[in-house]
N, C-alpha and C. Protein backbone atom coordinates (compact mmCIF):
# COMPACT_ATOMS: atom_id res chain seq x y z
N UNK A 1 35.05 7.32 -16.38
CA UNK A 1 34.88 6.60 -15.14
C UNK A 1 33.55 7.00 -14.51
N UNK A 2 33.04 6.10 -14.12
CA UNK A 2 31.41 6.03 -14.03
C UNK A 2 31.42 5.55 -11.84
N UNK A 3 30.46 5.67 -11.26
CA UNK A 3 30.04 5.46 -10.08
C UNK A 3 29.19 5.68 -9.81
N UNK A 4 28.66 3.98 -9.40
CA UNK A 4 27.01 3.74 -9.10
C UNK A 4 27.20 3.78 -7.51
N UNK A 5 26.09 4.76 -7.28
CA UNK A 5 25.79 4.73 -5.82
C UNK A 5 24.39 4.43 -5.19
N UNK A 6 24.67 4.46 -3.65
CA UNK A 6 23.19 4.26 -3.29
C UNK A 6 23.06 4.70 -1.90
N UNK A 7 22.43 6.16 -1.85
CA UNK A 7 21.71 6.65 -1.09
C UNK A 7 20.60 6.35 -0.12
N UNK A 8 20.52 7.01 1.17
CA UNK A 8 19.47 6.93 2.60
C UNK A 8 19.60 8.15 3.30
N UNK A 9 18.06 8.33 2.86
CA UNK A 9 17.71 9.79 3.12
C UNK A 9 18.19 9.71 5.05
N UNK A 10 18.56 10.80 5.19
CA UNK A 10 18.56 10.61 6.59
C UNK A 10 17.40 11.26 7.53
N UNK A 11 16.59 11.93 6.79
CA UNK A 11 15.25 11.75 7.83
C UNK A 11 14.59 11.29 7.27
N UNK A 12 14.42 10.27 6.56
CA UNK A 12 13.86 9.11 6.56
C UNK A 12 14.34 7.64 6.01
N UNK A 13 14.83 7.40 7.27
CA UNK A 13 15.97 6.25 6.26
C UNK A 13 15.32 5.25 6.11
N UNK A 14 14.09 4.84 5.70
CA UNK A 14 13.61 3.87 5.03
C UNK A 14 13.46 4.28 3.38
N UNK A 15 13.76 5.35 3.29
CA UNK A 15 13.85 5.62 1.85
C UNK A 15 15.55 5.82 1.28
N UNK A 16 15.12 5.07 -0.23
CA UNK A 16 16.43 4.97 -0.56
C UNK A 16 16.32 5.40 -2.18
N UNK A 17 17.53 5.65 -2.35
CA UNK A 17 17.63 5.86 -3.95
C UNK A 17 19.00 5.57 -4.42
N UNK A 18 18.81 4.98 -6.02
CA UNK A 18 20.25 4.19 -6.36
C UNK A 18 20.35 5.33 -8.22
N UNK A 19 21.63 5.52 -8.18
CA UNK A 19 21.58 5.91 -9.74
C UNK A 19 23.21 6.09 -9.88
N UNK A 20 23.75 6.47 -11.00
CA UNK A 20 25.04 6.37 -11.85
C UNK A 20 25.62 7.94 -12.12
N UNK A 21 26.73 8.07 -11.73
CA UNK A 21 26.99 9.56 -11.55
C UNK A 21 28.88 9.63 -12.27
N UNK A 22 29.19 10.61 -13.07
CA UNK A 22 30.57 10.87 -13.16
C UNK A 22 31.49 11.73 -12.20
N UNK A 23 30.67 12.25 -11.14
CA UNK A 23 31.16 13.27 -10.44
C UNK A 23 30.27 12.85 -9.06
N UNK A 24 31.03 12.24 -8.36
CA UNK A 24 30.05 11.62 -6.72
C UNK A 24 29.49 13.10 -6.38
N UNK A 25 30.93 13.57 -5.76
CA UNK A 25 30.39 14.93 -4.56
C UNK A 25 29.73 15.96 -4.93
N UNK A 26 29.56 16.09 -6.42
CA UNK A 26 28.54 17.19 -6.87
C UNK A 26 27.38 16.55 -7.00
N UNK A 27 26.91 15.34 -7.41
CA UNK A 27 26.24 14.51 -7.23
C UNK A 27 24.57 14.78 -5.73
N UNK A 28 25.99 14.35 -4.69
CA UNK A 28 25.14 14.24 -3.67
C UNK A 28 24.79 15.73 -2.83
N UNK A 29 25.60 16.54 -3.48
CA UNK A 29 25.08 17.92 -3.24
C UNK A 29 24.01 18.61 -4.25
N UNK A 30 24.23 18.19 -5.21
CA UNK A 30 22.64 18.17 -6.02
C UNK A 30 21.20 17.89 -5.17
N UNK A 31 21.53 16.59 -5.07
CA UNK A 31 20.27 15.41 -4.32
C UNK A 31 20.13 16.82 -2.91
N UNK A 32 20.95 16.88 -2.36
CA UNK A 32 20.97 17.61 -1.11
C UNK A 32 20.14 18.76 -1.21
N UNK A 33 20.29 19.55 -2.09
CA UNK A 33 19.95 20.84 -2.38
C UNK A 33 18.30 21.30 -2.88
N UNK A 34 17.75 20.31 -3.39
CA UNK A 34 16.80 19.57 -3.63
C UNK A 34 16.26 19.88 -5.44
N UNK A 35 17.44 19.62 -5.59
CA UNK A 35 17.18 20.05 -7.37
C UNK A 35 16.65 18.38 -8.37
N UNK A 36 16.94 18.15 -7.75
CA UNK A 36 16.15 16.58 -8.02
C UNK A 36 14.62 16.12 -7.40
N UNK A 37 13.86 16.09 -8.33
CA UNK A 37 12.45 15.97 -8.04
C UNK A 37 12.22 14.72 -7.54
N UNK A 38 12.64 13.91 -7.87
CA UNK A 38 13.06 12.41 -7.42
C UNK A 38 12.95 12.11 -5.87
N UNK A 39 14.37 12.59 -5.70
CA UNK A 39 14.90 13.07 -3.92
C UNK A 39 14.28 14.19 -2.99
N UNK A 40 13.80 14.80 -3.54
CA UNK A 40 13.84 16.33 -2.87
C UNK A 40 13.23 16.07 -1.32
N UNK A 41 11.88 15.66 -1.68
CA UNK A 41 10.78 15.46 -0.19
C UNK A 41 11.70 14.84 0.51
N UNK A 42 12.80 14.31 1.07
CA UNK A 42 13.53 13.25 1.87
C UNK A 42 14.70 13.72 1.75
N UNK A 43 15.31 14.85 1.63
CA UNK A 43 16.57 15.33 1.64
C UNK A 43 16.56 15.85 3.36
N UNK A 44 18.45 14.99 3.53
CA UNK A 44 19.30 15.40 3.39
C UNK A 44 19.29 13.75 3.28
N UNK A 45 20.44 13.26 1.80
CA UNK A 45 20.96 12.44 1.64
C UNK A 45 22.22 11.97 2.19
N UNK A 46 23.18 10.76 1.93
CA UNK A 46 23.76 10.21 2.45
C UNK A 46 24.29 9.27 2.06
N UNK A 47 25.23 8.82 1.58
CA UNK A 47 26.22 7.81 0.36
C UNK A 47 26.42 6.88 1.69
N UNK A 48 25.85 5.53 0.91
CA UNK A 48 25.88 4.75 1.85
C UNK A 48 27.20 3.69 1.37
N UNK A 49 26.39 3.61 -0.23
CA UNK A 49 27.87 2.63 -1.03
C UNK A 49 27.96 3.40 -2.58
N UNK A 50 29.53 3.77 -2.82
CA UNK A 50 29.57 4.17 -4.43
C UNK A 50 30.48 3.03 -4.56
N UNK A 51 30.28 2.78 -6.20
CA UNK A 51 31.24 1.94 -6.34
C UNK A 51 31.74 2.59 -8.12
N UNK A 52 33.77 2.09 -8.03
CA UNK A 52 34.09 3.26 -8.80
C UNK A 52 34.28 2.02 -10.34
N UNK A 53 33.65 2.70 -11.06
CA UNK A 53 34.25 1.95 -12.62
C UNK A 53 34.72 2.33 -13.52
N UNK A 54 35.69 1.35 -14.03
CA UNK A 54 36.53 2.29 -15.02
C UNK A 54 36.35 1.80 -16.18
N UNK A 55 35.11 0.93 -16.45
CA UNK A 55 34.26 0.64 -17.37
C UNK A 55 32.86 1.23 -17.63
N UNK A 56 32.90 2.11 -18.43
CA UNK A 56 31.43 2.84 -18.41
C UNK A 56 29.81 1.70 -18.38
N UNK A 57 30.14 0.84 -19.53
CA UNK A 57 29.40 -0.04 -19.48
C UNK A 57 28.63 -1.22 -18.98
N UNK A 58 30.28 -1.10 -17.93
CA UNK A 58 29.72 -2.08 -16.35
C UNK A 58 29.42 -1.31 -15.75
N UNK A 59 29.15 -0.64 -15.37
CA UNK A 59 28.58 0.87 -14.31
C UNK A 59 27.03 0.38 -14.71
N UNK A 60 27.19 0.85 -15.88
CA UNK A 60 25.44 1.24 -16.55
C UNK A 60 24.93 -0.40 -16.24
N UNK A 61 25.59 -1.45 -16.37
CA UNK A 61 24.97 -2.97 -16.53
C UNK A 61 24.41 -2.89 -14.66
N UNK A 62 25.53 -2.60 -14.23
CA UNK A 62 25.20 -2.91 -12.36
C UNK A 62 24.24 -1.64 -12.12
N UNK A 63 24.22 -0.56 -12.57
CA UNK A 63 23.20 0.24 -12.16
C UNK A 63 21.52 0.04 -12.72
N UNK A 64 21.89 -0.85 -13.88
CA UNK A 64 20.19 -1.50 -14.37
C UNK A 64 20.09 -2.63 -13.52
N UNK A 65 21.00 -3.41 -13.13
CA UNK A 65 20.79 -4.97 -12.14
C UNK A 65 20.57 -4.02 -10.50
N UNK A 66 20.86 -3.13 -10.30
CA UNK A 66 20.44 -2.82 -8.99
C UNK A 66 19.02 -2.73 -8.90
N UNK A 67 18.43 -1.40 -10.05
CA UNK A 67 17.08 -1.80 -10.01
C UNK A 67 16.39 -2.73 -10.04
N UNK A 68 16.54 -4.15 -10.65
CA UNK A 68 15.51 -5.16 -10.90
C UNK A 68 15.15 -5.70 -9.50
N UNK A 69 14.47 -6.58 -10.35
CA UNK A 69 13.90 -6.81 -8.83
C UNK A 69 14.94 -7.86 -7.74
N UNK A 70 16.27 -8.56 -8.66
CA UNK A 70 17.14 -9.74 -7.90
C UNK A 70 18.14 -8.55 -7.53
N UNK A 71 18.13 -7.25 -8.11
CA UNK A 71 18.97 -6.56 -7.72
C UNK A 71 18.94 -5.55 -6.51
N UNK A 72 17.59 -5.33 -6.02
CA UNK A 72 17.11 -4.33 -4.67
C UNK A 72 17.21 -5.77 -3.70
N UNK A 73 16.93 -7.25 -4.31
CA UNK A 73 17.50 -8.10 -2.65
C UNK A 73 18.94 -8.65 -2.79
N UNK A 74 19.73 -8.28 -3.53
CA UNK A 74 20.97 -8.08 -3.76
C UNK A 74 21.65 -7.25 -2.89
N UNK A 75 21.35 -5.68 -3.02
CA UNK A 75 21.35 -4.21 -2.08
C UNK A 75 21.25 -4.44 -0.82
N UNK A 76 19.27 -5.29 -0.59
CA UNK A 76 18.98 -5.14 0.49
C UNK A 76 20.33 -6.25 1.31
N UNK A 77 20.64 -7.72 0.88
CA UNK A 77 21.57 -8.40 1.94
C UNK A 77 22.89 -7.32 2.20
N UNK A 78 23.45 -6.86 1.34
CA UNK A 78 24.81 -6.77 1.36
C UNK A 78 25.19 -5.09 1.89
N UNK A 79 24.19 -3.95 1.45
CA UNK A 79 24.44 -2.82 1.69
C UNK A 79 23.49 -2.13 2.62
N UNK A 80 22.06 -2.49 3.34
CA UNK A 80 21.46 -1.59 3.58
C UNK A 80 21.46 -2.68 4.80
C-alpha cells in the first residue's frame, strides 16, 4: 500500500512538494528534519493531501500525472 502526498512548506507556503511514500508519518518527519535535500531550505512541512492506495501501480501512475504539467493544474484547482 502506497500514498501519494502533497506537501506546503509552512514558512513558505508558496512552495510545495509532491512524492509517493509507504509509511506517511515517518515520511513527513524525514522532510521535517531536513534529511531531504530536496525539502530541507523550507522545512517545516505539512500534509496538505495523502491519498491511500492499495494498488502500488496506481500510486506510482497518479504520482507521475501529478508532476506533469495537466497534473500541477490538476493539484493547483482541487488541493492547493
Amino acid at each position: 500500500m502506497k500514498y501519494v502526498y502533497l506537501l506546503e512548506s509552512i514558512s513558505h507556503p508558496r512552495k510545495r512538494y509532491t512524492s509517493i511514500t509507504t509509511d506517511l508519518q515517518k515520511r513527513l518527519s524525514y522532510h521535517n528534519s531536513g534529511k531531504s535535500p530536496h525539502t530541507m531550505a523550507f522545512k517545516p512541512w505539512r500534509i496538505v493531501v495523502a491519498i491511500r492506495f492499495a494498488d502500488d501501480q496506481k500510486a506510482d501512475a497518479f504520482e507521475k500525472y501529478l508532476k506533469s504539467g495537466s497534473g500541477h493544474a490538476f493539484a493547483k484547482r482541487h488541493f492547493w
